[in-house]
PDB file of N, CA and C in Angstrom:
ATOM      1  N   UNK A   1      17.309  -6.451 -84.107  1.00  0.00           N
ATOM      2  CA  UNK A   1      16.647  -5.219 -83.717  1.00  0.00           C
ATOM      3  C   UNK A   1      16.456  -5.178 -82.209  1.00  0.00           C
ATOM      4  N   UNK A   2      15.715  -6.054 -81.936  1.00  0.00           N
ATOM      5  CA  UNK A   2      16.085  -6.500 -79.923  1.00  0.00           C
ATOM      6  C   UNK A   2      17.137  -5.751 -79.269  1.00  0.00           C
ATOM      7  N   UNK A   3      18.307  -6.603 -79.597  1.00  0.00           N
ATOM      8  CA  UNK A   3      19.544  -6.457 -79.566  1.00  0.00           C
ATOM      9  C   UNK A   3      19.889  -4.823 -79.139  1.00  0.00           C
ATOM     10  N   UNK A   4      19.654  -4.512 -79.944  1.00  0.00           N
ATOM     11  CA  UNK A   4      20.097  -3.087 -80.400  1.00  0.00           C
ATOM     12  C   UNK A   4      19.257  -1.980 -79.441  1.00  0.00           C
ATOM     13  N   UNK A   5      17.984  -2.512 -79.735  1.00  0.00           N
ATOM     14  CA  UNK A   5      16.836  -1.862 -78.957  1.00  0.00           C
ATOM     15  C   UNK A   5      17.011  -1.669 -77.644  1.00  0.00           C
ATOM     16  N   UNK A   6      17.209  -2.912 -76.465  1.00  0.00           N
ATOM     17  CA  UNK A   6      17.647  -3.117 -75.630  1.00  0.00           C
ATOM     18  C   UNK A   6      18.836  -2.955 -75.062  1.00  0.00           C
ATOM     19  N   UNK A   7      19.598  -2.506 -76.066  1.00  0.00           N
ATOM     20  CA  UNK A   7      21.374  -2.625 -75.615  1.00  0.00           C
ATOM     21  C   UNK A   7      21.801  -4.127 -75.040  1.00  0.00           C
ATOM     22  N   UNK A   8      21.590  -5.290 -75.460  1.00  0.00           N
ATOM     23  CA  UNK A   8      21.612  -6.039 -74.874  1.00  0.00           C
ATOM     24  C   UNK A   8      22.960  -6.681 -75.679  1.00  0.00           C
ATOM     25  N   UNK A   9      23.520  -6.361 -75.290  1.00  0.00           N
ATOM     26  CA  UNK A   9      25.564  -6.939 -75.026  1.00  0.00           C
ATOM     27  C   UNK A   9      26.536  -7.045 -74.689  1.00  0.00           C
ATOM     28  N   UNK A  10      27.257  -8.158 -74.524  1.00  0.00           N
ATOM     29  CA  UNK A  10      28.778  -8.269 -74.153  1.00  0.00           C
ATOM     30  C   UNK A  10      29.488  -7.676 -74.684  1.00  0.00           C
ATOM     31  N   UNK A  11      30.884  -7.414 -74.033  1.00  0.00           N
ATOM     32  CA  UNK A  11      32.086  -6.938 -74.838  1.00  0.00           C
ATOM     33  C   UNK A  11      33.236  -7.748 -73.962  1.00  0.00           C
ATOM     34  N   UNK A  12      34.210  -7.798 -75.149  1.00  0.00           N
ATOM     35  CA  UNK A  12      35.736  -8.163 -74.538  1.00  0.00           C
ATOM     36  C   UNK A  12      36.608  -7.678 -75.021  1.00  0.00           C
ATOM     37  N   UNK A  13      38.042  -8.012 -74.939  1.00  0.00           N
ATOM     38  CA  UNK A  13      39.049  -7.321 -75.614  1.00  0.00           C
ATOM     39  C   UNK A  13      39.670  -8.644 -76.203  1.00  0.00           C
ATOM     40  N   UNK A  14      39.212  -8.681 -77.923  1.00  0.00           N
ATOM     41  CA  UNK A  14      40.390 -10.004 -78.259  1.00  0.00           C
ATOM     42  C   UNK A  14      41.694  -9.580 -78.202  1.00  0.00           C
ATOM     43  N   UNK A  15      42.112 -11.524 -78.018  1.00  0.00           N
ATOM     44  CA  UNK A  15      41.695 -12.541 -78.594  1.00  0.00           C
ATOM     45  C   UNK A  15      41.009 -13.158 -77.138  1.00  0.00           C
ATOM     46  N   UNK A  16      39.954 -13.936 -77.957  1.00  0.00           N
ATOM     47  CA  UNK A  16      39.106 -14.620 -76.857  1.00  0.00           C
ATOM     48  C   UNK A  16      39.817 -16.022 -76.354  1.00  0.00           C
ATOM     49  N   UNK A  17      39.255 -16.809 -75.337  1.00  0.00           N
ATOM     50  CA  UNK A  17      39.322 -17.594 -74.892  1.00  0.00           C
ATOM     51  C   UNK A  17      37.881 -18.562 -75.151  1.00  0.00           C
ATOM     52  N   UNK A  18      37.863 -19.847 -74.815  1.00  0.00           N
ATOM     53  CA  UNK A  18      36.827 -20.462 -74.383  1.00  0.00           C
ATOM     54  C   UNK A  18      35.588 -19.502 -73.344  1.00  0.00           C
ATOM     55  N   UNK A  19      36.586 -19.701 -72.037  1.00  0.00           N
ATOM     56  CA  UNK A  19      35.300 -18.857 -70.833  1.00  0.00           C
ATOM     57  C   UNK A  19      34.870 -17.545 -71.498  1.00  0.00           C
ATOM     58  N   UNK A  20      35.656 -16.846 -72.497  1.00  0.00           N
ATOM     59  CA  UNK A  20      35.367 -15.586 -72.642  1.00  0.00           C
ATOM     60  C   UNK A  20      33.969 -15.511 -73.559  1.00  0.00           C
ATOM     61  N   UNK A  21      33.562 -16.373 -74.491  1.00  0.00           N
ATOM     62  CA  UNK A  21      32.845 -16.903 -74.990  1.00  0.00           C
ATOM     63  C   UNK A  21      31.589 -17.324 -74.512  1.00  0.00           C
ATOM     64  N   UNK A  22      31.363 -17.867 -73.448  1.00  0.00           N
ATOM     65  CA  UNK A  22      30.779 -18.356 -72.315  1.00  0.00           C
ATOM     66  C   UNK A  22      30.149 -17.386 -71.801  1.00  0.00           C
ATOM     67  N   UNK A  23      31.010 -16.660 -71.055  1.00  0.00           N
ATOM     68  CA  UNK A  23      30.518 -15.609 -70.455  1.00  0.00           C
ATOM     69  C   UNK A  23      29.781 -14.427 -70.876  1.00  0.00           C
ATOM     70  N   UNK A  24      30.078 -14.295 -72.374  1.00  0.00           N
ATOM     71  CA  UNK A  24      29.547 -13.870 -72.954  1.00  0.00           C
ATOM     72  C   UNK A  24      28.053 -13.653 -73.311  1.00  0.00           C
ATOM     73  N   UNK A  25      27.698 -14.761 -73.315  1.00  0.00           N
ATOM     74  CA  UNK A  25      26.671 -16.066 -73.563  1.00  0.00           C
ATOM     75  C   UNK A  25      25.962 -15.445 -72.074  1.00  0.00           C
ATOM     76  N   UNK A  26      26.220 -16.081 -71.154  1.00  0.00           N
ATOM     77  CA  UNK A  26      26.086 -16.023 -69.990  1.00  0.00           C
ATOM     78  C   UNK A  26      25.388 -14.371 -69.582  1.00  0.00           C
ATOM     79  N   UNK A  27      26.340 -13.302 -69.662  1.00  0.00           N
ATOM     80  CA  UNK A  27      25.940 -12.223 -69.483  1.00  0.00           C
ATOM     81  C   UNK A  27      24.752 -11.437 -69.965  1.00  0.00           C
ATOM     82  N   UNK A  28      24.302 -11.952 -71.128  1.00  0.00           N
ATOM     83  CA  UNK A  28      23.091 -11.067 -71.822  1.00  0.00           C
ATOM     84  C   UNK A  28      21.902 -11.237 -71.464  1.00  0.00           C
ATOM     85  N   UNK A  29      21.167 -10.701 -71.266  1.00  0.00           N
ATOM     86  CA  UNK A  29      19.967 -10.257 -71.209  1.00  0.00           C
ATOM     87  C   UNK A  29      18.918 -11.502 -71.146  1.00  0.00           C
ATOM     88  N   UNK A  30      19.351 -11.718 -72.433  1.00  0.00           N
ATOM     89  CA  UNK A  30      18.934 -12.685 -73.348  1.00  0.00           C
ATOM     90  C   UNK A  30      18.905 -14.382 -73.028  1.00  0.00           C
ATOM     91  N   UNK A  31      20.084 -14.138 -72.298  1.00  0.00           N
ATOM     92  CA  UNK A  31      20.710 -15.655 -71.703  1.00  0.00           C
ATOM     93  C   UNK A  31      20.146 -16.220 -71.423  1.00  0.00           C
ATOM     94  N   UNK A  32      18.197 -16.488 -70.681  1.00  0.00           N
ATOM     95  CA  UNK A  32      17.569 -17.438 -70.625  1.00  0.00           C
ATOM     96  C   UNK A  32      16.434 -17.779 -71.260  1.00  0.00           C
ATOM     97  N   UNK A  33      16.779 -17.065 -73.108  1.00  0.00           N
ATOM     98  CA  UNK A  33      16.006 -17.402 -73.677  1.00  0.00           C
ATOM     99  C   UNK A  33      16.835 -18.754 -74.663  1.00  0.00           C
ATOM    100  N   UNK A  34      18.354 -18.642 -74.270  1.00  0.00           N
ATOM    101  CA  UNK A  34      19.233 -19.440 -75.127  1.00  0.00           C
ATOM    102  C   UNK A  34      19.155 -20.674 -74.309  1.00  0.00           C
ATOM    103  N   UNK A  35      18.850 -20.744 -73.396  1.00  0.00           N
ATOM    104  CA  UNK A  35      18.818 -21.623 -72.847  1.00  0.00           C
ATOM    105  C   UNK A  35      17.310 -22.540 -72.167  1.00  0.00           C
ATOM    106  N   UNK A  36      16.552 -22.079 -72.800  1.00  0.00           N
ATOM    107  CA  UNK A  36      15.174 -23.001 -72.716  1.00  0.00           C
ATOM    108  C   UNK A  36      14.418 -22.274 -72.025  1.00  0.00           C
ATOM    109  N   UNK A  37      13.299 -20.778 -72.011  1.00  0.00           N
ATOM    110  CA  UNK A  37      12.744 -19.885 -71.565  1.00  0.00           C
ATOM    111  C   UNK A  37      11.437 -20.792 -71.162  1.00  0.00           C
ATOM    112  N   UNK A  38      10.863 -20.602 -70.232  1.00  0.00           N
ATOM    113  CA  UNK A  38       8.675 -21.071 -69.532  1.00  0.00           C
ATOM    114  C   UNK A  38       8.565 -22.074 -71.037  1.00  0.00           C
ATOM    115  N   UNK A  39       9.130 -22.817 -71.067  1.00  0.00           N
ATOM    116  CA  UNK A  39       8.989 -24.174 -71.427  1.00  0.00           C
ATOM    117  C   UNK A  39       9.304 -24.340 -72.728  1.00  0.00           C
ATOM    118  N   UNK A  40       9.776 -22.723 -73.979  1.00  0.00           N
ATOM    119  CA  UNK A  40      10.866 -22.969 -74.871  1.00  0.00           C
ATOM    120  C   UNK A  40      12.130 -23.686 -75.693  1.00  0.00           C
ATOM    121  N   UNK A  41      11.908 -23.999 -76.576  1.00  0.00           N
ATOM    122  CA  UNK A  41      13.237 -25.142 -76.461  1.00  0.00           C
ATOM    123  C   UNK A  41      14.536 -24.319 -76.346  1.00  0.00           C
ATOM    124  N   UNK A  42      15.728 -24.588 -75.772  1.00  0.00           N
ATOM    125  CA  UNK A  42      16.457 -24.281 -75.610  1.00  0.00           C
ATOM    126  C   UNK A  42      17.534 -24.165 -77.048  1.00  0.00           C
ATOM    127  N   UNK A  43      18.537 -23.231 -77.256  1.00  0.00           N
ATOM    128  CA  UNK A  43      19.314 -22.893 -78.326  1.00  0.00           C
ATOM    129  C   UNK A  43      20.419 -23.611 -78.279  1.00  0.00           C
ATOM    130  N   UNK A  44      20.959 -23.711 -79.559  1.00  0.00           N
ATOM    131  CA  UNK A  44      22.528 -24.564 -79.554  1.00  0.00           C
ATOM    132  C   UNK A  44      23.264 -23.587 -79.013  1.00  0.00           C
ATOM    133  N   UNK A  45      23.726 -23.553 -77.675  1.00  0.00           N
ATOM    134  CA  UNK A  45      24.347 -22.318 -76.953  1.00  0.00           C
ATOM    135  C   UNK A  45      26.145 -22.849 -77.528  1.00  0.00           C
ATOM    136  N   UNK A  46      26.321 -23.916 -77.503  1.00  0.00           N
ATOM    137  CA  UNK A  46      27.571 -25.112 -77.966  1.00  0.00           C
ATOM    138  C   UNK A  46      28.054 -23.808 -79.289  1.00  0.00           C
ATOM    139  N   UNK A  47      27.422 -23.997 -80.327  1.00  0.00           N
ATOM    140  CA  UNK A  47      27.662 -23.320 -81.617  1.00  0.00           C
ATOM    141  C   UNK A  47      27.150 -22.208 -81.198  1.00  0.00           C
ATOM    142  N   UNK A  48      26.819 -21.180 -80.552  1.00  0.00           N
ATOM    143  CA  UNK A  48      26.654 -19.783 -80.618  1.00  0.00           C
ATOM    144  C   UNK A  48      28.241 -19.261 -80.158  1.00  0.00           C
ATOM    145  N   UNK A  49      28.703 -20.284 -78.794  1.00  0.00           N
ATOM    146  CA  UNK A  49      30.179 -19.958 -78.616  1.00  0.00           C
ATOM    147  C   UNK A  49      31.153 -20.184 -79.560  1.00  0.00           C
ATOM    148  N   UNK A  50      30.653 -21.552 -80.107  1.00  0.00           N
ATOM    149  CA  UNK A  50      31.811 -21.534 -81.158  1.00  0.00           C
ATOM    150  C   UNK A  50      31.878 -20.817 -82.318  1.00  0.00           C
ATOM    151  N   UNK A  51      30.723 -19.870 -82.830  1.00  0.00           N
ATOM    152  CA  UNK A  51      30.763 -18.499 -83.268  1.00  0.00           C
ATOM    153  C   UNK A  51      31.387 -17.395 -83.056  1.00  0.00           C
ATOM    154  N   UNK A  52      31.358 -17.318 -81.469  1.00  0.00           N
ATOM    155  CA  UNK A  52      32.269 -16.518 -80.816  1.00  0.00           C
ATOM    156  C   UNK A  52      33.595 -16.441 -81.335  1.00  0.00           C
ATOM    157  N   UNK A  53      33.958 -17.738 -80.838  1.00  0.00           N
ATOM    158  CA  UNK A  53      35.592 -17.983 -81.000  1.00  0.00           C
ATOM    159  C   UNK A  53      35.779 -17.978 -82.154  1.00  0.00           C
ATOM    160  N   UNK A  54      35.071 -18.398 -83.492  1.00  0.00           N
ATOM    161  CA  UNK A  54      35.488 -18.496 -84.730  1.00  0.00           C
ATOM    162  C   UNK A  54      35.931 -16.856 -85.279  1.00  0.00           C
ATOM    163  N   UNK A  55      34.632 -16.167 -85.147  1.00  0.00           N
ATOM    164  CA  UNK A  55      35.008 -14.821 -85.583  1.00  0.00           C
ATOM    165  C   UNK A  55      36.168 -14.103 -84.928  1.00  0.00           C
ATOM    166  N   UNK A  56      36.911 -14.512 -83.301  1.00  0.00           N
ATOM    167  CA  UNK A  56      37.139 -13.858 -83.148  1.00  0.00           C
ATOM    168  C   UNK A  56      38.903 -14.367 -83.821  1.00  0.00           C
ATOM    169  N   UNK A  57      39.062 -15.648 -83.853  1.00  0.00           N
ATOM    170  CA  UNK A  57      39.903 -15.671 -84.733  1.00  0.00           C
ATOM    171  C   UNK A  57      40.088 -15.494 -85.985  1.00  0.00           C
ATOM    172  N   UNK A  58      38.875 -14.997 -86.976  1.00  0.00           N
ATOM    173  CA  UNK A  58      38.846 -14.414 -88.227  1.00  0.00           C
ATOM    174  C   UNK A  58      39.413 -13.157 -88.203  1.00  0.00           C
ATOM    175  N   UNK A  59      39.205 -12.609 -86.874  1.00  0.00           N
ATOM    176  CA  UNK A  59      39.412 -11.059 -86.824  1.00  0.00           C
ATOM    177  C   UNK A  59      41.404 -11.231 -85.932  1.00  0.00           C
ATOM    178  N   UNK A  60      41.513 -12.117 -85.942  1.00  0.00           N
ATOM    179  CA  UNK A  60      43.024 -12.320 -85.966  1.00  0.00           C
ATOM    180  C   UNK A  60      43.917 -12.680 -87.114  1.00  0.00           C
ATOM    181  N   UNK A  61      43.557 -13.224 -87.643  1.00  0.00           N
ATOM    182  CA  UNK A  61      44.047 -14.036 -88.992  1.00  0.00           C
ATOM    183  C   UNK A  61      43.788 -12.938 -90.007  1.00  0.00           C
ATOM    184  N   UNK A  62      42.864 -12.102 -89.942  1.00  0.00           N
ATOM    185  CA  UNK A  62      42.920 -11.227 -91.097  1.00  0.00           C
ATOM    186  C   UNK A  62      42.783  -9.252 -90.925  1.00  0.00           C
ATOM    187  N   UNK A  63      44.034  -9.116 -89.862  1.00  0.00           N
ATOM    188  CA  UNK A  63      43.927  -7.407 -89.349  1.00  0.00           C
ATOM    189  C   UNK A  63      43.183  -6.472 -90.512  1.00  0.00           C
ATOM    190  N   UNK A  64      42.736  -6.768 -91.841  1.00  0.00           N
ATOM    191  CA  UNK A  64      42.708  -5.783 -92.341  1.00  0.00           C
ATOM    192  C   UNK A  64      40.887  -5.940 -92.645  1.00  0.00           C
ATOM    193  N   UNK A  65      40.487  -6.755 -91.522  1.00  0.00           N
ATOM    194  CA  UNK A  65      39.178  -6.424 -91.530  1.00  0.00           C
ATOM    195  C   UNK A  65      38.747  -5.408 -89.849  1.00  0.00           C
ATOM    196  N   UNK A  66      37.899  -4.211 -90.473  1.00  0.00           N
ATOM    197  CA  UNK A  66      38.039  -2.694 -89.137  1.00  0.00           C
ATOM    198  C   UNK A  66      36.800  -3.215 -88.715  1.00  0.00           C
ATOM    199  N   UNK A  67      35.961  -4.341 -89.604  1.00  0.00           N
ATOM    200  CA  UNK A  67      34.261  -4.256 -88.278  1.00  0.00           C
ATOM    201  C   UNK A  67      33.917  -4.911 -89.233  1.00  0.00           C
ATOM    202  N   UNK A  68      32.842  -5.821 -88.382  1.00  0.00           N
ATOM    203  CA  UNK A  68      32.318  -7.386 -88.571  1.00  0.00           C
ATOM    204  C   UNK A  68      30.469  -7.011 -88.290  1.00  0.00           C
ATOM    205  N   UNK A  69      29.697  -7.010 -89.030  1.00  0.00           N
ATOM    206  CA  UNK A  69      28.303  -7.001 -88.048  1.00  0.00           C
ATOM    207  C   UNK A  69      27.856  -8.214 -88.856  1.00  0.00           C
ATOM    208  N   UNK A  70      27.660  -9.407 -87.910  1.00  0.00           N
ATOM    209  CA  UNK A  70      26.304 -10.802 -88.487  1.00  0.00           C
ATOM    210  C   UNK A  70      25.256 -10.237 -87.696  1.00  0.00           C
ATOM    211  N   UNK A  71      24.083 -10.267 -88.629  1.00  0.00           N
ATOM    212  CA  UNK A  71      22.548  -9.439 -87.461  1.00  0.00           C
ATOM    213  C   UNK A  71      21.642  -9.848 -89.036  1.00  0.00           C
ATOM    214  N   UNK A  72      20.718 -10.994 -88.251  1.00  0.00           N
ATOM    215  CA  UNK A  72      20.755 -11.901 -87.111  1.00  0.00           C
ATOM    216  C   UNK A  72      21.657 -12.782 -87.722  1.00  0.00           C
ATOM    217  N   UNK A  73      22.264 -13.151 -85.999  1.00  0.00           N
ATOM    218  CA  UNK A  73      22.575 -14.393 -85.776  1.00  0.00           C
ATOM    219  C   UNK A  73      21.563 -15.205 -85.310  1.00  0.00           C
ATOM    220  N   UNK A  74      20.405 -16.358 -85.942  1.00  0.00           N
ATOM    221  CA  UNK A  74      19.832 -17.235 -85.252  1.00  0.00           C
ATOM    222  C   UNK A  74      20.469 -18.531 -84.823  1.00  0.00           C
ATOM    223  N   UNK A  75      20.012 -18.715 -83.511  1.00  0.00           N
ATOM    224  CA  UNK A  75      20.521 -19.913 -82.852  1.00  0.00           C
ATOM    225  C   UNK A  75      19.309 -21.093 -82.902  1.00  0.00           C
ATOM    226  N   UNK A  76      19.776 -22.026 -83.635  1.00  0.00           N
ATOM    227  CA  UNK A  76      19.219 -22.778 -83.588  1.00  0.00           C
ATOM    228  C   UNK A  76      18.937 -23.862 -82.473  1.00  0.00           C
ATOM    229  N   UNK A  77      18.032 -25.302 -82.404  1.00  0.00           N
ATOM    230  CA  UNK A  77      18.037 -25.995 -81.744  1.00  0.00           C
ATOM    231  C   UNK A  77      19.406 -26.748 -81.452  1.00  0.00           C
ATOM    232  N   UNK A  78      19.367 -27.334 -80.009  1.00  0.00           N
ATOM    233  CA  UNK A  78      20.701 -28.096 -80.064  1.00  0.00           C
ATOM    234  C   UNK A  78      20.742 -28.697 -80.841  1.00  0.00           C
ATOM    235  N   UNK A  79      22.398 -28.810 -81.265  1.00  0.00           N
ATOM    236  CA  UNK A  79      23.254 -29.611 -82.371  1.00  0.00           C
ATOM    237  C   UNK A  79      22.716 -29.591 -83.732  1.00  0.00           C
ATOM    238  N   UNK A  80      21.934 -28.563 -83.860  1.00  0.00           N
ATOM    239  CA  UNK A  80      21.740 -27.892 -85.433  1.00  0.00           C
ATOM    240  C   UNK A  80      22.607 -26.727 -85.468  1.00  0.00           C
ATOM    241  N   UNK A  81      23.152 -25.802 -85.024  1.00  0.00           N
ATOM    242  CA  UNK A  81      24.308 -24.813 -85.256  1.00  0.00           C
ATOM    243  C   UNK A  81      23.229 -23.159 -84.674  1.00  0.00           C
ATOM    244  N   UNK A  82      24.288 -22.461 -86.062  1.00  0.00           N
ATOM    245  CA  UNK A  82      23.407 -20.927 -86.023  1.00  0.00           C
ATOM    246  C   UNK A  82      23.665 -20.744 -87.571  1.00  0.00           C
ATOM    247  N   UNK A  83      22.820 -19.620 -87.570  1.00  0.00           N
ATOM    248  CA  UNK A  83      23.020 -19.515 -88.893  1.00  0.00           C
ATOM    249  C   UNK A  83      23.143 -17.734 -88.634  1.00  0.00           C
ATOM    250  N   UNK A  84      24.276 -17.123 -89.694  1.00  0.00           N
ATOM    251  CA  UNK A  84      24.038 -16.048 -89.873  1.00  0.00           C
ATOM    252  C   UNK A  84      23.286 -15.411 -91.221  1.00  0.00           C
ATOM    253  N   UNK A  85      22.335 -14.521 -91.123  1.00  0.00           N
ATOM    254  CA  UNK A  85      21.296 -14.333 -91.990  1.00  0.00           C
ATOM    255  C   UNK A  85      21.748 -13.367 -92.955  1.00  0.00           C
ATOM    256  N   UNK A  86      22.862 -12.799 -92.364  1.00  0.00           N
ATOM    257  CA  UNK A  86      23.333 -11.236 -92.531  1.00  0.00           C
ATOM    258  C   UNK A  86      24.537 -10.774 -92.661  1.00  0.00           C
ATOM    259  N   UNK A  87      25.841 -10.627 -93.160  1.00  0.00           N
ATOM    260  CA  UNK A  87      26.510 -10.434 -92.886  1.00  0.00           C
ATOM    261  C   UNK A  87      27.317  -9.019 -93.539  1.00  0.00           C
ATOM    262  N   UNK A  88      27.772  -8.038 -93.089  1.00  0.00           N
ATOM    263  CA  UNK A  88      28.330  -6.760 -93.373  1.00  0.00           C
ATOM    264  C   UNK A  88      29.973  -7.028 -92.825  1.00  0.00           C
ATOM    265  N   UNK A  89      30.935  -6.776 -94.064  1.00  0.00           N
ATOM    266  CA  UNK A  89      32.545  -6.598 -93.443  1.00  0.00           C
ATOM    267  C   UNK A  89      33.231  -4.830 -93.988  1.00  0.00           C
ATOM    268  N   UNK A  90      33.399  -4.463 -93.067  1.00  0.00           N
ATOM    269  CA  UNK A  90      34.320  -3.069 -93.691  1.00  0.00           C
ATOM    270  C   UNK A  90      35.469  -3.838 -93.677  1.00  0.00           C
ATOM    271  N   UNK A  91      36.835  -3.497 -94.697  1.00  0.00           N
ATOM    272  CA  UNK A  91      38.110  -4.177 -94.944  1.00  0.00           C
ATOM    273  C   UNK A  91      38.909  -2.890 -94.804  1.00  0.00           C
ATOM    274  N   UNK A  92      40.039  -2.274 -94.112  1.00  0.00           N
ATOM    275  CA  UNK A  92      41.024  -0.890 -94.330  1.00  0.00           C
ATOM    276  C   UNK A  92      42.172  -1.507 -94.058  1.00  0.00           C
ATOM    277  N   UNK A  93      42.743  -0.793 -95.059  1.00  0.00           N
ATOM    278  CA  UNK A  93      44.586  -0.890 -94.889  1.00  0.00           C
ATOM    279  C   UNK A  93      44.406  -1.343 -96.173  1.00  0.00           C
ATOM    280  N   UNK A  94      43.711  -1.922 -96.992  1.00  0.00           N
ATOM    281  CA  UNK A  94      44.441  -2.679 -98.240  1.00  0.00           C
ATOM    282  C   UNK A  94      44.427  -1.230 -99.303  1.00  0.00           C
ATOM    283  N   UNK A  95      44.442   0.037 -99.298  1.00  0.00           N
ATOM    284  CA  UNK A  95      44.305   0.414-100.331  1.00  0.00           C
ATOM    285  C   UNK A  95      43.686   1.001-100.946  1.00  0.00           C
ATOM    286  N   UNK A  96      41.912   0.579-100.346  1.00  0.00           N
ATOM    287  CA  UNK A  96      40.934   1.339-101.265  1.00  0.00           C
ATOM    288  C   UNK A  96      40.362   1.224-100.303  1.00  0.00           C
TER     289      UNK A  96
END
């Protein structure tokens, strides 16, 4: 809801890269709450990218998915991961 509220996001054009991922990360709003905010613990920023990159090769490997929303994504402490809480897929081209 934040998120949304705020407009607080990246965009790219896949397929991603590593830095693209990163930067991603990097760019939001948000970015120094992922990273340990007035004395906060800091988020597994490690696995929020490799979220990145995972989906964005899901969304290569399988063209006949049109839109992806995970909300929330929580980021957990380092080297515990993220978890998505939520997940919505529209699928077109197959048919129905």
């Amino acid at each position: 809801v934040n998120v949304e509220l705020l407009r607080d996001v990246s965009v790219r054009v896949h397929p991603l890269r590593d830095i693209d991922a990163a930067e991603m990360l990097d760019e939001i709003r948000g970015a120094p709450l992922l990273r340990g905010y007035r004395g906060q613990p800091a988020g597994d920023v490690a696995a929020a990218q490799e979220l990145i990159l995972r989906v964005s090769t899901l969304l290569g490997d399988l063209p006949w998915i049109a839109e992806l929303d995970l909300n929330p994504v929580k980021v957990m402490p380092p080297g515990q991961g993220v978890v998505a809480v939520d997940a919505r897929i529209r699928v077109a081209g197959l048919g129905f």
